[in-house]
N, C-alpha and C. Protein backbone atom coordinates (compact mmCIF):
# COMPACT_ATOMS: atom_id res chain seq x y z
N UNK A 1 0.84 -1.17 0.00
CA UNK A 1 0.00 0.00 0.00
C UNK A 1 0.89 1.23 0.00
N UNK A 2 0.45 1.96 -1.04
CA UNK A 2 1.14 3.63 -0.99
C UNK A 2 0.57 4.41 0.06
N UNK A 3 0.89 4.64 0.76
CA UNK A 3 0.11 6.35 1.76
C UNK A 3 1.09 6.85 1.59
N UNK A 4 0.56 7.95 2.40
CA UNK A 4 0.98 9.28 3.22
C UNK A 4 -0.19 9.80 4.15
N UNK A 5 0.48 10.06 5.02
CA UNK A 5 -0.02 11.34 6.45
C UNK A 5 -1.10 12.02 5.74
N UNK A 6 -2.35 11.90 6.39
CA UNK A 6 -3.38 12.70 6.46
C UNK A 6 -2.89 14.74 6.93
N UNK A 7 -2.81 15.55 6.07
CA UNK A 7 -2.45 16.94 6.04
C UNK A 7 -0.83 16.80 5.91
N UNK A 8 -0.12 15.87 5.77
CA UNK A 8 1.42 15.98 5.49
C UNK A 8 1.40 16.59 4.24
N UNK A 9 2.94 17.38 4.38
CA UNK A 9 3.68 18.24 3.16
C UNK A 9 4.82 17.18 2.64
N UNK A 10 5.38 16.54 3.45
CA UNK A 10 6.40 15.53 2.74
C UNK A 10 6.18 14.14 1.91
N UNK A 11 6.75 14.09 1.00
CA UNK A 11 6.88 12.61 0.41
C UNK A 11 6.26 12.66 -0.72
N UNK A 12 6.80 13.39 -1.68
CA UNK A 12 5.72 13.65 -2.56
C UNK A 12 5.38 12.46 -3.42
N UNK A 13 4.58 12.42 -4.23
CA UNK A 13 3.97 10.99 -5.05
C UNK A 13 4.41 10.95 -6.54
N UNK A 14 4.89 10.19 -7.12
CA UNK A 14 5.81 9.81 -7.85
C UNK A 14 4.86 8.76 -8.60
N UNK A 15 5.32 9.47 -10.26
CA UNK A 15 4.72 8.08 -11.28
C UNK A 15 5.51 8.22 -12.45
N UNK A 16 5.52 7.13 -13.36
CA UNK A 16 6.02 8.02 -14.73
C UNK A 16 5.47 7.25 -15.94
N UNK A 17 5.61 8.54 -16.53
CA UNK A 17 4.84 8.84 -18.11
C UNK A 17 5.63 7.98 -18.99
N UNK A 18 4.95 7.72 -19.96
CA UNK A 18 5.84 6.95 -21.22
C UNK A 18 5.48 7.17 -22.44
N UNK A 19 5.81 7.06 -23.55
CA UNK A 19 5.18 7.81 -24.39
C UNK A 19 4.39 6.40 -25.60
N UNK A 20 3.05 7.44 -25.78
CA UNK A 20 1.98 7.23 -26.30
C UNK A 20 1.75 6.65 -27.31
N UNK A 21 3.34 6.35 -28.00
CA UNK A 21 3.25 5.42 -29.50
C UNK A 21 3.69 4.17 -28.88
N UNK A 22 4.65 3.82 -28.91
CA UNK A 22 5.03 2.48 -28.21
C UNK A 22 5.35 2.15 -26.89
N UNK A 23 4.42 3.03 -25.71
CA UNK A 23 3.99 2.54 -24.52
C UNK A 23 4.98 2.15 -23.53
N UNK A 24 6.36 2.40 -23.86
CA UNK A 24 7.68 1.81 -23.07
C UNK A 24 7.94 3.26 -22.75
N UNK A 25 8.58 3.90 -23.65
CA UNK A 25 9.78 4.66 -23.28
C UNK A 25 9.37 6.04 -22.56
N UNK A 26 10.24 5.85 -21.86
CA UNK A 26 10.11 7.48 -20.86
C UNK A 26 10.16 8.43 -21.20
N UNK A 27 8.99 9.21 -21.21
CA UNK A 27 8.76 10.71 -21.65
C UNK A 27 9.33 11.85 -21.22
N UNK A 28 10.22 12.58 -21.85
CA UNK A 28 10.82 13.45 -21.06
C UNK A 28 10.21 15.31 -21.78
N UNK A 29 10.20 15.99 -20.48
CA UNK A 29 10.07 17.07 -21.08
C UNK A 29 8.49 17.46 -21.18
N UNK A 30 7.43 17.13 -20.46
CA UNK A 30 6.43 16.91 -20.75
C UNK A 30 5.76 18.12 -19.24
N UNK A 31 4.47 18.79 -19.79
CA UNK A 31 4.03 19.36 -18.45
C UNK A 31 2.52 18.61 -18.10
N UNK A 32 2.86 17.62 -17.42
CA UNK A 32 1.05 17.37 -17.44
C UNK A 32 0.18 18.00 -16.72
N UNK A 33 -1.39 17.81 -17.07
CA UNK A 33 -2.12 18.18 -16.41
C UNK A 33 -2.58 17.14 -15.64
N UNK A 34 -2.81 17.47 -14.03
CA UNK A 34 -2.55 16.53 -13.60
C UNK A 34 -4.37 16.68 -12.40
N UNK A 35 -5.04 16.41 -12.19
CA UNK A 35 -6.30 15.96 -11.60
C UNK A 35 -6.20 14.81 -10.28
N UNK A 36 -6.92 15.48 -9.37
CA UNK A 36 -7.30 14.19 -8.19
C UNK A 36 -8.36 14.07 -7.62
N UNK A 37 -8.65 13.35 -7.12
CA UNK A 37 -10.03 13.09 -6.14
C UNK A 37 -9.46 12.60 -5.03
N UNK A 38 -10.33 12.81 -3.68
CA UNK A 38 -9.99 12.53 -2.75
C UNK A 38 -11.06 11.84 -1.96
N UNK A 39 -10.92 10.61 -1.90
CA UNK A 39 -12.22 9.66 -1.17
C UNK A 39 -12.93 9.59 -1.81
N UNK A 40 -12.69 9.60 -3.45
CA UNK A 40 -14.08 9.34 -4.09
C UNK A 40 -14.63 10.64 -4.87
N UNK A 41 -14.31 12.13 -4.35
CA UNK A 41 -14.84 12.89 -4.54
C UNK A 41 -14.66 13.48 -5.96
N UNK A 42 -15.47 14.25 -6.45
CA UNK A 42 -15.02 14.87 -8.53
C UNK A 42 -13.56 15.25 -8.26
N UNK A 43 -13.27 14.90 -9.40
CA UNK A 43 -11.72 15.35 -9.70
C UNK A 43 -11.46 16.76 -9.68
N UNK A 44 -10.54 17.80 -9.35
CA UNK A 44 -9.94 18.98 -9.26
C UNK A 44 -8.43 18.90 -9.27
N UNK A 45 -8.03 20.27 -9.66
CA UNK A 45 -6.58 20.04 -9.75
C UNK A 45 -5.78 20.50 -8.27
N UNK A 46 -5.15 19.71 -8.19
CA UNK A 46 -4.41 20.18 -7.11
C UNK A 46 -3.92 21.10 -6.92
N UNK A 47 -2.96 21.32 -5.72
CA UNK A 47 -2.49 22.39 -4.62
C UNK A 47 -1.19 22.31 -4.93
N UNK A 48 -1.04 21.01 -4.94
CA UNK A 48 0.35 20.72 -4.61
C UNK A 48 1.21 21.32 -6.25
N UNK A 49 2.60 21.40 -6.58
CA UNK A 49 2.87 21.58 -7.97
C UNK A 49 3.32 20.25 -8.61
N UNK A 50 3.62 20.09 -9.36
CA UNK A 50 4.17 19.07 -10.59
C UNK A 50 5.00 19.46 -11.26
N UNK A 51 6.49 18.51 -10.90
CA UNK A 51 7.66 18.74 -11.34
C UNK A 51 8.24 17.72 -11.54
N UNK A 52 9.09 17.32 -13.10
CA UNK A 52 9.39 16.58 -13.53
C UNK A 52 11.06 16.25 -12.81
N UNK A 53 10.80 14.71 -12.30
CA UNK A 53 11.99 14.83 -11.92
C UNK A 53 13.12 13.62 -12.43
N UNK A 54 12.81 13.67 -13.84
CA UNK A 54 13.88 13.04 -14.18
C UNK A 54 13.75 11.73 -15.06
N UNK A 55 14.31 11.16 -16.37
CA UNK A 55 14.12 9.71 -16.57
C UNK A 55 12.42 9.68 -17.24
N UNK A 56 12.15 10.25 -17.07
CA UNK A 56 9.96 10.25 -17.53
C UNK A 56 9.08 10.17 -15.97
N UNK A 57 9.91 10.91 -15.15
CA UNK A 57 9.63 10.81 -13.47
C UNK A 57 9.00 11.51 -13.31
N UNK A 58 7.74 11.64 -12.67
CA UNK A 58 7.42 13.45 -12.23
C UNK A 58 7.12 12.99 -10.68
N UNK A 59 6.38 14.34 -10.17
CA UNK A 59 6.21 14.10 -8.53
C UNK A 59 4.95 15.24 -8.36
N UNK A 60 4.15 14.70 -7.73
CA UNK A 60 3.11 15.84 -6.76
C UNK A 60 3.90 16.21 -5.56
N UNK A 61 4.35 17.41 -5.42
CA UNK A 61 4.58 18.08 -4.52
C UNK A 61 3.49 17.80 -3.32
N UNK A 62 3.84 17.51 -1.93
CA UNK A 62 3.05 17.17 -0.83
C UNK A 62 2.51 18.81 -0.72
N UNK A 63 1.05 18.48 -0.41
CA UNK A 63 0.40 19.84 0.03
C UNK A 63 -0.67 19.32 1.19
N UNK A 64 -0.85 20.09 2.05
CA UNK A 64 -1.84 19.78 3.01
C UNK A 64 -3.35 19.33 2.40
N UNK A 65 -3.37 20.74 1.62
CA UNK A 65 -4.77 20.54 1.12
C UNK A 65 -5.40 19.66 0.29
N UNK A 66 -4.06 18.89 -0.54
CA UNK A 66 -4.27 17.78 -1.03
C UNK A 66 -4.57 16.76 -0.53
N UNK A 67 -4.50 16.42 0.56
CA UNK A 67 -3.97 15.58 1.71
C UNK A 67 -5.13 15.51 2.86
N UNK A 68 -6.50 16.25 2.32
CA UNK A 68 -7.49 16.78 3.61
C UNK A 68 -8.27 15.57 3.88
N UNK A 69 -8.39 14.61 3.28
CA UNK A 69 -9.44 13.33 3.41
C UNK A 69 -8.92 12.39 3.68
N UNK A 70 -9.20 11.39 4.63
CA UNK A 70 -8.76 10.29 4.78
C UNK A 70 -9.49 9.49 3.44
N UNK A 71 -8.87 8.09 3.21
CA UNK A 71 -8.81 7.21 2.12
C UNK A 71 -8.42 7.41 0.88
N UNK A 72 -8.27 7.28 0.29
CA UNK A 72 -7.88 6.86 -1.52
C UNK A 72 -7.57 7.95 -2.08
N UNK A 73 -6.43 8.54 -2.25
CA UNK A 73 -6.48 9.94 -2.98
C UNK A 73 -5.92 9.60 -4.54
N UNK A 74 -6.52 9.50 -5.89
CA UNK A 74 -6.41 9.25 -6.92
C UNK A 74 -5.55 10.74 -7.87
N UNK A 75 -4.64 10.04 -8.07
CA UNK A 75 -3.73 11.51 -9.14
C UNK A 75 -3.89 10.68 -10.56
N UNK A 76 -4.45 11.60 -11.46
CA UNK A 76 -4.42 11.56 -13.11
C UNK A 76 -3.56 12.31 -14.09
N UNK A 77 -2.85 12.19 -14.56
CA UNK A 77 -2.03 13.02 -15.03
C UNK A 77 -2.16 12.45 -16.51
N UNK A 78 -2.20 13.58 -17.33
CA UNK A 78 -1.87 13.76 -18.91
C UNK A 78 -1.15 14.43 -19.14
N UNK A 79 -0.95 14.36 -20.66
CA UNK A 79 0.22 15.36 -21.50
C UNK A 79 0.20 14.52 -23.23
N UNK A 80 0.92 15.51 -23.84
CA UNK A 80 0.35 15.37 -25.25
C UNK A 80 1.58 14.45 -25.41
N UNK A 81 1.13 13.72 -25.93
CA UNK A 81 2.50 12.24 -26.64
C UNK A 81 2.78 11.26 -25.33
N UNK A 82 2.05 11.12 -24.37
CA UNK A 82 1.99 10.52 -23.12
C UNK A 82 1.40 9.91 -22.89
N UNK A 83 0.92 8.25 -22.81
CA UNK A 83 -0.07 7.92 -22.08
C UNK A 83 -0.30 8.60 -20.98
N UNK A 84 -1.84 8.48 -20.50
CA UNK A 84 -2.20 8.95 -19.12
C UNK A 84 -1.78 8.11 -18.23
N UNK A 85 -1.39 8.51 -16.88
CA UNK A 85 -0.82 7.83 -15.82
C UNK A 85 -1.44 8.11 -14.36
N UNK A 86 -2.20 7.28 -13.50
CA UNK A 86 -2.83 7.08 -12.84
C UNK A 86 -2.34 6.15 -11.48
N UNK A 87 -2.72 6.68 -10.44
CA UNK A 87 -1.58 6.56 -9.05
C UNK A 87 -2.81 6.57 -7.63
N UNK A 88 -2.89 5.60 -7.28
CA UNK A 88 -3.90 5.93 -6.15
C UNK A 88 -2.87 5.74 -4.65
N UNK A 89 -2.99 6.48 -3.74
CA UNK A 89 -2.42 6.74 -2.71
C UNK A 89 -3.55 6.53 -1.41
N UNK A 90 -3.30 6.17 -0.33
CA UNK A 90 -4.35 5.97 0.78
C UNK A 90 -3.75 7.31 1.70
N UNK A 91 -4.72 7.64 2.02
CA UNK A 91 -4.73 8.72 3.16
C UNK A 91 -4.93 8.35 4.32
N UNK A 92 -3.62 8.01 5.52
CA UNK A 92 -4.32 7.83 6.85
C UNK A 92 -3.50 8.41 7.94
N UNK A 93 -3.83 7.77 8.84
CA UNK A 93 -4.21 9.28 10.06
C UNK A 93 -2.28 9.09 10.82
N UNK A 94 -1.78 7.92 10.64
CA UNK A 94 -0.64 7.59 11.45
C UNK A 94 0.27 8.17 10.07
N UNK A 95 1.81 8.08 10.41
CA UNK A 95 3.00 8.42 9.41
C UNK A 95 3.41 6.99 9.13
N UNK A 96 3.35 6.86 7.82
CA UNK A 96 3.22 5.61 7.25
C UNK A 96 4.98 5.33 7.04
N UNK A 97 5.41 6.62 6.71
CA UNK A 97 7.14 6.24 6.96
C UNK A 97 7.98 6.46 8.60
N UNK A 98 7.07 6.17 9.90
CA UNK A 98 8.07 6.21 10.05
C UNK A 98 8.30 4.99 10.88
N UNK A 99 9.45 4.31 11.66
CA UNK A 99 10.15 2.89 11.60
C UNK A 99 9.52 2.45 12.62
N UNK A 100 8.25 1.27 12.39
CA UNK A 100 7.24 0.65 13.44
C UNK A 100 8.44 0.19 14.21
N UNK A 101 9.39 -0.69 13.75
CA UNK A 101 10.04 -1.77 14.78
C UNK A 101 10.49 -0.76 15.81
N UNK A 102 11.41 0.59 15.56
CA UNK A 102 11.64 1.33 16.70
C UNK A 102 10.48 1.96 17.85
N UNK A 103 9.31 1.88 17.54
CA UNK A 103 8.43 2.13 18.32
C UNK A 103 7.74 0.30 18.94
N UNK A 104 8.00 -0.42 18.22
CA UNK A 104 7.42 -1.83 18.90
C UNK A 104 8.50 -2.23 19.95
N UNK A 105 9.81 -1.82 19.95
CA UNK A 105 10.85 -2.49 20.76
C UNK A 105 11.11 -1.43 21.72
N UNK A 106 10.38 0.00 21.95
CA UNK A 106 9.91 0.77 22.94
C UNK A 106 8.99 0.41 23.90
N UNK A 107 7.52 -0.55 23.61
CA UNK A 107 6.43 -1.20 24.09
C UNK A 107 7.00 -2.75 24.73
N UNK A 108 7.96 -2.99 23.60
CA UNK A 108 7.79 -4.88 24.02
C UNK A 108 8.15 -5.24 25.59
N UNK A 109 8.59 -4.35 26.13
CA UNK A 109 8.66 -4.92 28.04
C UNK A 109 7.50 -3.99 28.86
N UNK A 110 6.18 -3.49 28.39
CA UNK A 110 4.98 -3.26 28.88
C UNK A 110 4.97 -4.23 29.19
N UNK A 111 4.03 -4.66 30.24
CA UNK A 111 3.73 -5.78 31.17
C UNK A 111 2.10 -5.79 30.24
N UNK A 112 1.68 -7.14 30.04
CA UNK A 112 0.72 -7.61 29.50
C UNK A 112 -0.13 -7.14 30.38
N UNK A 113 -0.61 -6.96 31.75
CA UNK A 113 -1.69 -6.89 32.97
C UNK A 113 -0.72 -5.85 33.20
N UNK A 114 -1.07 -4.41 33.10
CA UNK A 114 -0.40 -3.29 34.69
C UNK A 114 -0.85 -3.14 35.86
N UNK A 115 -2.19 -3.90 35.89
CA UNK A 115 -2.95 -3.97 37.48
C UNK A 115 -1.84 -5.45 38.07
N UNK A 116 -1.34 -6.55 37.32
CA UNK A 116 -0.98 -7.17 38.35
C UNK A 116 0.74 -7.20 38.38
N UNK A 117 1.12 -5.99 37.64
CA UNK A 117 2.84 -5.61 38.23
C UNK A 117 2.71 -4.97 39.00
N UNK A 118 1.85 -4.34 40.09
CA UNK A 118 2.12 -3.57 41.11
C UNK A 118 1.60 -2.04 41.30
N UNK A 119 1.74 -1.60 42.31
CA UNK A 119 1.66 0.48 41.92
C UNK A 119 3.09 0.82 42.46
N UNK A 120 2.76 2.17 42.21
CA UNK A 120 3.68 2.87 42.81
C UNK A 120 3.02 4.28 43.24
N UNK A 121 2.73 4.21 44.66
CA UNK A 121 2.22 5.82 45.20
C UNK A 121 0.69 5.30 44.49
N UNK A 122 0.34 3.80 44.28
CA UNK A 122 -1.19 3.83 44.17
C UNK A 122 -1.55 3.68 43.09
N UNK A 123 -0.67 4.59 42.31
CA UNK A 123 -1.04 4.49 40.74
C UNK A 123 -0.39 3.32 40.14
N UNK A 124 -1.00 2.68 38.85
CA UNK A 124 -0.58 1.57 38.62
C UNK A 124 0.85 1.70 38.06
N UNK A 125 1.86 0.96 37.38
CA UNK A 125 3.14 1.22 36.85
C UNK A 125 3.14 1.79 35.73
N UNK A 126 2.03 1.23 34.74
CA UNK A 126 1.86 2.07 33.39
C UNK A 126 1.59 3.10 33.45
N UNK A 127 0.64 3.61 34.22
CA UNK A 127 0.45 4.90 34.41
C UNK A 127 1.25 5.84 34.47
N UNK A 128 2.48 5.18 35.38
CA UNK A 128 3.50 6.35 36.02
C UNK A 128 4.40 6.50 35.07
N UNK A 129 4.95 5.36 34.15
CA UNK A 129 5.43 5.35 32.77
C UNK A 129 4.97 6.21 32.06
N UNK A 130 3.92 6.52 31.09
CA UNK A 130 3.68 7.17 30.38
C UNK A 130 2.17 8.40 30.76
N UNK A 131 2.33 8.70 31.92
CA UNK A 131 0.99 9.87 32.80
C UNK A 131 -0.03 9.32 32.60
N UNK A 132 -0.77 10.61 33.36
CA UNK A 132 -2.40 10.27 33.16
C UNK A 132 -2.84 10.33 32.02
């Protein structure tokens, strides 16, 4: 699955064009027009800009406002001698890049039960770990 962060500016979304006679080769030099929907909704052009970056590469610049809906955000992009190129991205609420295992090997010595490791001053241990 592709995401990105629900209102994130980073990571922009990346596809590439090829050109329109024999369907392989990378289009260079091209400005598309580029359309999205977000959750489904009519297509509009984005916020974000579109900049070719290289090889038949381009990128949607991360914009918040692009970024306002959770689920499925669909980018369409054309250009003349280009097939159209089409990119669906999920919108959700956590940061999809950043490194689960360093946050799972933060948790993995939570005590399964914090009512039966004990208190401290009353309050249970988890509690005092991470507050009220």
């Amino acid at each position: 699955m592709d995401a990105r962060q629900l209102g994130s500016t980073v990571h922009p979304v990346v596809w590439l064009m090829v050109d329109a006679t024999d369907h392989v080769v990378p289009k260079l030099g091209l400005t598309p027009t580029v359309v999205i929907s977000k959750d489904g909704a009519p297509f509009a052009a984005p916020v974000g800009t579109v900049v070719e970056i290289g090889n038949g590469w381009y990128k949607l610049a991360g914009a918040a406002a692009d970024r306002s809906a959770l689920g499925e955000l669909i980018i369409h992009a054309e250009a003349v001698g280009a097939d159209p190129a089409d990119v669906r991205v999920t919108i959700v609420e956590f940061d999809p890049f950043v490194d689960v295992s360093a946050i799972k090997a933060k948790t993995d010595n939570l005590p399964a039960d914090p009512a039966s490791e004990g208190t401290v001053n009353g309050v249970a241990d988890l509690v005092v770990a991470f507050g009220p």
